[in-house]
C-alpha atoms as a PDB file:
ATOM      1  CA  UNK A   1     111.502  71.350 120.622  1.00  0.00           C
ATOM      2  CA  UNK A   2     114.234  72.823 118.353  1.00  0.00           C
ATOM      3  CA  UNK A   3     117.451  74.018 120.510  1.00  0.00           C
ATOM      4  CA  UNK A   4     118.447  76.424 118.240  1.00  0.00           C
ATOM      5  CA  UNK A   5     117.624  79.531 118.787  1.00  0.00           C
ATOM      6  CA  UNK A   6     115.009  81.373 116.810  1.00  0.00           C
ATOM      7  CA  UNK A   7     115.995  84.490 115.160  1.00  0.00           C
ATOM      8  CA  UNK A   8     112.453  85.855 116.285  1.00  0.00           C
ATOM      9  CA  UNK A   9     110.858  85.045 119.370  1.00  0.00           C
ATOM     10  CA  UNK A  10     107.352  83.123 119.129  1.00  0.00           C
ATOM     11  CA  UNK A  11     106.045  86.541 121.338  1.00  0.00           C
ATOM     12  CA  UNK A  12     107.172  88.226 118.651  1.00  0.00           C
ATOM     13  CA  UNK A  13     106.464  86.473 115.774  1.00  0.00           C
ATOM     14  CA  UNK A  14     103.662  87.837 113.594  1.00  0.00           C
ATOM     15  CA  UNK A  15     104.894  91.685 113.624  1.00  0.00           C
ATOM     16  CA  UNK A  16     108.316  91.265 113.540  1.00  0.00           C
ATOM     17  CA  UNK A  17     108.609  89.616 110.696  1.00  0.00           C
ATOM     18  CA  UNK A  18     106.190  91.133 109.057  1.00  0.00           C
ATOM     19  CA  UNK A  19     107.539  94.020 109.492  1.00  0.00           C
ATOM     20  CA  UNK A  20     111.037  92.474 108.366  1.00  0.00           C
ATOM     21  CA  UNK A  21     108.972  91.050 105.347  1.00  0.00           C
ATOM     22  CA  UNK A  22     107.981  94.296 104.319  1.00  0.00           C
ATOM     23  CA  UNK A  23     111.568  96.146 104.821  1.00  0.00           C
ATOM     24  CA  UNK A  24     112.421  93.433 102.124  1.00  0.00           C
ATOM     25  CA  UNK A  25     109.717  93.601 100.058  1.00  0.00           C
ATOM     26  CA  UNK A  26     110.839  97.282  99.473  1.00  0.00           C
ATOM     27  CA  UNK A  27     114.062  96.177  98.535  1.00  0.00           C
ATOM     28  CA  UNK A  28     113.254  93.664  96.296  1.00  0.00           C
ATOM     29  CA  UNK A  29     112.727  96.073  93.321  1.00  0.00           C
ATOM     30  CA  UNK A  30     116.101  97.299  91.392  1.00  0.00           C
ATOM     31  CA  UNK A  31     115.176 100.703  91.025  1.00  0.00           C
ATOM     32  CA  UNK A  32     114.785 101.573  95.036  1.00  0.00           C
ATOM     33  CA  UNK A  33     117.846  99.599  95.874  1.00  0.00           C
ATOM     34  CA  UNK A  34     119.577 102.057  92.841  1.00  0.00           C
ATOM     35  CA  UNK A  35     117.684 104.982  94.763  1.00  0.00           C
ATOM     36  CA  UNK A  36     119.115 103.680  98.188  1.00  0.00           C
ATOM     37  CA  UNK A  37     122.326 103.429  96.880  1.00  0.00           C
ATOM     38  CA  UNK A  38     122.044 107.482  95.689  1.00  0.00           C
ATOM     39  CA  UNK A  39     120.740 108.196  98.869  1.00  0.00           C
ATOM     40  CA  UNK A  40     122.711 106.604 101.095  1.00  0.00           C
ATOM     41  CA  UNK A  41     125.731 108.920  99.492  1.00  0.00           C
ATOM     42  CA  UNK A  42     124.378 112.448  99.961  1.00  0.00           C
ATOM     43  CA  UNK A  43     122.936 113.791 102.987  1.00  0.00           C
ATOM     44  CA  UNK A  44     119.700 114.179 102.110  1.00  0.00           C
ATOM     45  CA  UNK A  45     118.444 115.227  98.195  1.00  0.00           C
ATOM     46  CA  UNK A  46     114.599 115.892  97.265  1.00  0.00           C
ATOM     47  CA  UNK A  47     112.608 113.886  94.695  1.00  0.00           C
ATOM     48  CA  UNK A  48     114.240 115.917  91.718  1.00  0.00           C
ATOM     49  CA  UNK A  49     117.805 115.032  92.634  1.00  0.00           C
ATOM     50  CA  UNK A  50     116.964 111.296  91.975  1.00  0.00           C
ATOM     51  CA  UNK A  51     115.131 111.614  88.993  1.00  0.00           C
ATOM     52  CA  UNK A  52     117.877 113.895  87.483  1.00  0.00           C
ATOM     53  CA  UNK A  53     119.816 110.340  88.474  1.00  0.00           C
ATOM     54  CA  UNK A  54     117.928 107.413  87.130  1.00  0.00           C
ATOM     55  CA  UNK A  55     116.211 106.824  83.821  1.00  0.00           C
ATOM     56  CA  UNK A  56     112.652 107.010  85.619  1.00  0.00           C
ATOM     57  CA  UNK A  57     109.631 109.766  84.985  1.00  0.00           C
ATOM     58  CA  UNK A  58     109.479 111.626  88.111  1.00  0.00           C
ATOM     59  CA  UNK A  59     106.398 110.076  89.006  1.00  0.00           C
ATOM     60  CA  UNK A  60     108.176 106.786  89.192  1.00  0.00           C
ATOM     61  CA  UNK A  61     110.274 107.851  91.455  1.00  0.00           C
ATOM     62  CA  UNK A  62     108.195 109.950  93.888  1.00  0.00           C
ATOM     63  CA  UNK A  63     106.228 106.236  94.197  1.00  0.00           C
ATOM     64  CA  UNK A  64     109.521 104.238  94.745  1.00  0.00           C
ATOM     65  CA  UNK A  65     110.602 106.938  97.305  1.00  0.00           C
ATOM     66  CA  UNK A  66     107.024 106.431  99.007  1.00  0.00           C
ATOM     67  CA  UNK A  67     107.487 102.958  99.302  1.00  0.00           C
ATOM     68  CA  UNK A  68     111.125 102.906 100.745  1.00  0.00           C
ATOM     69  CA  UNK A  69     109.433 105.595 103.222  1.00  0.00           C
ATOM     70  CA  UNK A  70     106.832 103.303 104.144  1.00  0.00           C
ATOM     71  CA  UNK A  71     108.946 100.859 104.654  1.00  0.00           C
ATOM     72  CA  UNK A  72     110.589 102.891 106.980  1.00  0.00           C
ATOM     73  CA  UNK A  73     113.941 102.661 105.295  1.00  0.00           C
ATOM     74  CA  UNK A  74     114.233 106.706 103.877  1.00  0.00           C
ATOM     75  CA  UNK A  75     113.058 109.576 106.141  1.00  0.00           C
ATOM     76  CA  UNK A  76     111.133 112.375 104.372  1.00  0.00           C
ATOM     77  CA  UNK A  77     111.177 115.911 105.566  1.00  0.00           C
ATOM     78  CA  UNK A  78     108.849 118.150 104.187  1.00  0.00           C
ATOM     79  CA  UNK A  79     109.599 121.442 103.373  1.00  0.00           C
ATOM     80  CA  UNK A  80     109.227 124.433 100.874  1.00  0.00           C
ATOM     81  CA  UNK A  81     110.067 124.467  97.920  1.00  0.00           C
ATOM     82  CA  UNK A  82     110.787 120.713  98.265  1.00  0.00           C
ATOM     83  CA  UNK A  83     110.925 117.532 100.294  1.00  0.00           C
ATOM     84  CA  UNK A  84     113.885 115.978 101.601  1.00  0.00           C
ATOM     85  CA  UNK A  85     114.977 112.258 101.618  1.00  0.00           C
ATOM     86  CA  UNK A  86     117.302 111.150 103.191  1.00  0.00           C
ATOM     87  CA  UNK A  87     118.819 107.508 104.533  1.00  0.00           C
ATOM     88  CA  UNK A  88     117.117 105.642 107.702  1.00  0.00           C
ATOM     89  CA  UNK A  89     120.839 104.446 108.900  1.00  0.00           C
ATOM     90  CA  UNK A  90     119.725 102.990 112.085  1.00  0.00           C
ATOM     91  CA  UNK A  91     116.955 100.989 110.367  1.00  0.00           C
ATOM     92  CA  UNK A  92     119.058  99.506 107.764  1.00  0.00           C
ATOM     93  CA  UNK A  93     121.249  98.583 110.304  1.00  0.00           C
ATOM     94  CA  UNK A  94     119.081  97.361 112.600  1.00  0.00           C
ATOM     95  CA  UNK A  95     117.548  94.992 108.931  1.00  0.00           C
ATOM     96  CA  UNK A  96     121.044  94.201 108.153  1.00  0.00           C
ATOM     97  CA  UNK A  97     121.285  92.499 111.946  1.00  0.00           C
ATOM     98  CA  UNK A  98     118.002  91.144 111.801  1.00  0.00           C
ATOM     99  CA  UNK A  99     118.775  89.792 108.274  1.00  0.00           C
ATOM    100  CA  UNK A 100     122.096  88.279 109.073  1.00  0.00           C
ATOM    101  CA  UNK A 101     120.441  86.283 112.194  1.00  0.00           C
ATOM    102  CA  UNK A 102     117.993  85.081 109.955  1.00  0.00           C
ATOM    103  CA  UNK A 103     120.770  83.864 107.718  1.00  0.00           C
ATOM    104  CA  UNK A 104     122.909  82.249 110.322  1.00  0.00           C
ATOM    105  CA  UNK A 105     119.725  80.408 111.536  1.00  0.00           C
ATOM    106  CA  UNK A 106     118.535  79.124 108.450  1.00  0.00           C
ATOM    107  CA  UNK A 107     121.877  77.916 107.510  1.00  0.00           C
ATOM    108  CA  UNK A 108     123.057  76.642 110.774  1.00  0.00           C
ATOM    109  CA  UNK A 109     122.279  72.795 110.427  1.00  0.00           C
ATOM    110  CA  UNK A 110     119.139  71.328 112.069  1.00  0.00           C
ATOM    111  CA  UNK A 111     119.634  69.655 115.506  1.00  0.00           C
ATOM    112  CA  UNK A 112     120.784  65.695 114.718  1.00  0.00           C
ATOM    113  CA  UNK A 113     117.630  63.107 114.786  1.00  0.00           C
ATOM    114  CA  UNK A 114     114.795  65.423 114.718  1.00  0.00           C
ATOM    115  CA  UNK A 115     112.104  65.990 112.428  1.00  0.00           C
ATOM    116  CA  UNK A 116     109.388  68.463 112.256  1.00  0.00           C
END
């Protein structure tokens, strides 16, 4: 049995990191982490405000907004005339911790004579 600790617990296993995988997986696209980036220095903007900043159509957008949404890592707020996005600060904090752990456990060297 490995002594090192596990950054998620066996119990935990399948959901947790999927649902770390997929926090990822919605970061692993240059245009949402540029879209993060604008977000995470305003309040909150709508769908127009980033398109006015990237060199995207708007439809481009509204699906790279959905997906950081999804992902749980942007809140949207509907409203009239228009939707607000804003920053899920608690999230990325909590998949900043949970991707440092990860980090320190995969670097952390393996316990001495042990294999698989």
């Amino acid at each position: 049995m490995n002594t090192r600790l596990d950054p998620i617990p066996a119990r935990h296993d399948c959901s947790e990191r999927a649902a770390l995988a997929g926090r990822l997986a919605a970061l692993a696209h240059p245009a949402r982490i540029e879209i993060l980036q604008h977000l995470a220095g305003v309040e909150a903007c709508c769908c127009k405000d980033v398109v006015s900043r990237l060199d995207l159509a708007q439809s481009t957008v509204s699906q790279h907004l959905k997906v950081l949404v999804d992902a749980g890592l942007v809140r949207l707020t509907p409203g009239r005339p228009r939707s607000r996005y804003e920053v899920d600060r608690e999230a990325l904090a909590a998949l900043a911790g949970a991707v440092d752990h990860l980090l320190d456990f995969c670097c952390a060297p393996p316990p001495a004579g042990r294999c698989g």
